[in-house]
Protein backbone atom coordinates (compact mmCIF):
# COMPACT_ATOMS: atom_id res chain seq x y z
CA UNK A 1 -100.53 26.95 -90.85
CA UNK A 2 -98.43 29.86 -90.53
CA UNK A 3 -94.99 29.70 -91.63
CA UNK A 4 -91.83 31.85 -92.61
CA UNK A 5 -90.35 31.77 -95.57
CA UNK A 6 -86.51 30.96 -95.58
CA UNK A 7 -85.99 30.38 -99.79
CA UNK A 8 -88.41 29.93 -102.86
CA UNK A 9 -87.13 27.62 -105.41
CA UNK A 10 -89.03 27.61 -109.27
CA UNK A 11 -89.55 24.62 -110.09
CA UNK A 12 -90.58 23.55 -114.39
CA UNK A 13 -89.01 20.34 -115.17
CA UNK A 14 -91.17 16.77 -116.37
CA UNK A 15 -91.13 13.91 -113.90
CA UNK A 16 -88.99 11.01 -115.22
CA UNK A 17 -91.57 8.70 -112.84
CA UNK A 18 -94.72 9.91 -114.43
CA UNK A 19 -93.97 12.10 -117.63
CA UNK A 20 -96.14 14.71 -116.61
CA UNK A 21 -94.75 17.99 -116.38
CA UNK A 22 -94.25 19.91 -113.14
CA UNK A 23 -94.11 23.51 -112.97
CA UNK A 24 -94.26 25.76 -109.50
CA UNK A 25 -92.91 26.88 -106.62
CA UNK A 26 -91.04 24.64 -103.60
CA UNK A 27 -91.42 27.15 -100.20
CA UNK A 28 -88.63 26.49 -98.30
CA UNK A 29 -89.81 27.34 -94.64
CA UNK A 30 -89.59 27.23 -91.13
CA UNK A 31 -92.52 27.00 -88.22
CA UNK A 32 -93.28 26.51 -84.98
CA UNK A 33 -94.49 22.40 -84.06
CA UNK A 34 -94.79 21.41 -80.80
CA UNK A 35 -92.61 18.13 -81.20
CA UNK A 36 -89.75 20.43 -81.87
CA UNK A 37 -88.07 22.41 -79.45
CA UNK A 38 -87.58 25.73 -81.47
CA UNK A 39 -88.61 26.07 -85.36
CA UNK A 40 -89.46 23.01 -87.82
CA UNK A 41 -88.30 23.36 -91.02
CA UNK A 42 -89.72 21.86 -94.09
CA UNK A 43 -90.21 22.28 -98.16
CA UNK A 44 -94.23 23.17 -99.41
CA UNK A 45 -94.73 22.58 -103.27
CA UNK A 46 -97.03 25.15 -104.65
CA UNK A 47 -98.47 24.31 -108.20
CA UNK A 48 -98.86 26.64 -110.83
CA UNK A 49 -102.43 25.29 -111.66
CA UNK A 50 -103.50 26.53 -108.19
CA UNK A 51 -103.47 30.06 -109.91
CA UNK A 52 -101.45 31.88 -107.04
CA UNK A 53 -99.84 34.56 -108.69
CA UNK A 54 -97.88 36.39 -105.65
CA UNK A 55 -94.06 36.20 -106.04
CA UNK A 56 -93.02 35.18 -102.31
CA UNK A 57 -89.37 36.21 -100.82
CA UNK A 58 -87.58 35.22 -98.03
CA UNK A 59 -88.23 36.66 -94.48
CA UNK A 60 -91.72 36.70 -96.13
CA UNK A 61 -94.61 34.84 -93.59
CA UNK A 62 -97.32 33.26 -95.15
CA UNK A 63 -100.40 31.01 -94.05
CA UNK A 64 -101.14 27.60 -96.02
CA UNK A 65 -104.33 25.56 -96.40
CA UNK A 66 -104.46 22.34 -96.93
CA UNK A 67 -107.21 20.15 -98.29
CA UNK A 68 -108.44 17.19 -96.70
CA UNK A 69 -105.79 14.71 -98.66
CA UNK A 70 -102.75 17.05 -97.24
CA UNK A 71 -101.93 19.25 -100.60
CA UNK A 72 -101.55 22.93 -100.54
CA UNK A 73 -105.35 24.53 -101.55
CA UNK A 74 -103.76 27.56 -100.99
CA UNK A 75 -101.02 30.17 -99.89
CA UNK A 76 -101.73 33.97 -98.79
CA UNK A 77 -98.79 36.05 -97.75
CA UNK A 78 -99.53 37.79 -93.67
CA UNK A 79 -98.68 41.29 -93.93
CA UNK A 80 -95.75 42.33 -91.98
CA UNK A 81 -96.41 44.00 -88.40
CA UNK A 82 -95.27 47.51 -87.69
């Protein structure tokens, strides 16, 4: 899914529900969906233990892959078009 990047917020706090601690990235960003006339907008948590190490910036567009339960597998940034 291809999506631009609005904000990145760091995320490194523990979870009062679990205990476990939670360290990452939320990608705030917007894309097109064709129930929406115009751009969806949504948040994408990226885990550190996923082992993406790009720093991501708004007006930045990136593609996501998810796996077959509907978490993030991955994030690459599309290079910009001259």
């Amino acid at each position: 899914m291809s999506a631009r990047v609005l904000g990145v917020q760091y995320l490194d706090y523990v979870s009062r529900k679990s205990g476990n601690p939670v360290k990452g990235l939320s990608l705030h960003c917007a894309y097109k969906d064709q129930q929406v006339e115009g751009e969806a907008v949504s948040n994408f948590f990226v885990s550190d233990n996923l082992g993406i190490s790009l720093k991501f910036l708004p007006g930045d567009t990136v593609d996501i892959a998810f796996n077959q339960r509907g978490f993030i597998c991955d994030v690459k940034q599309i290079p910009a078009k001259n």
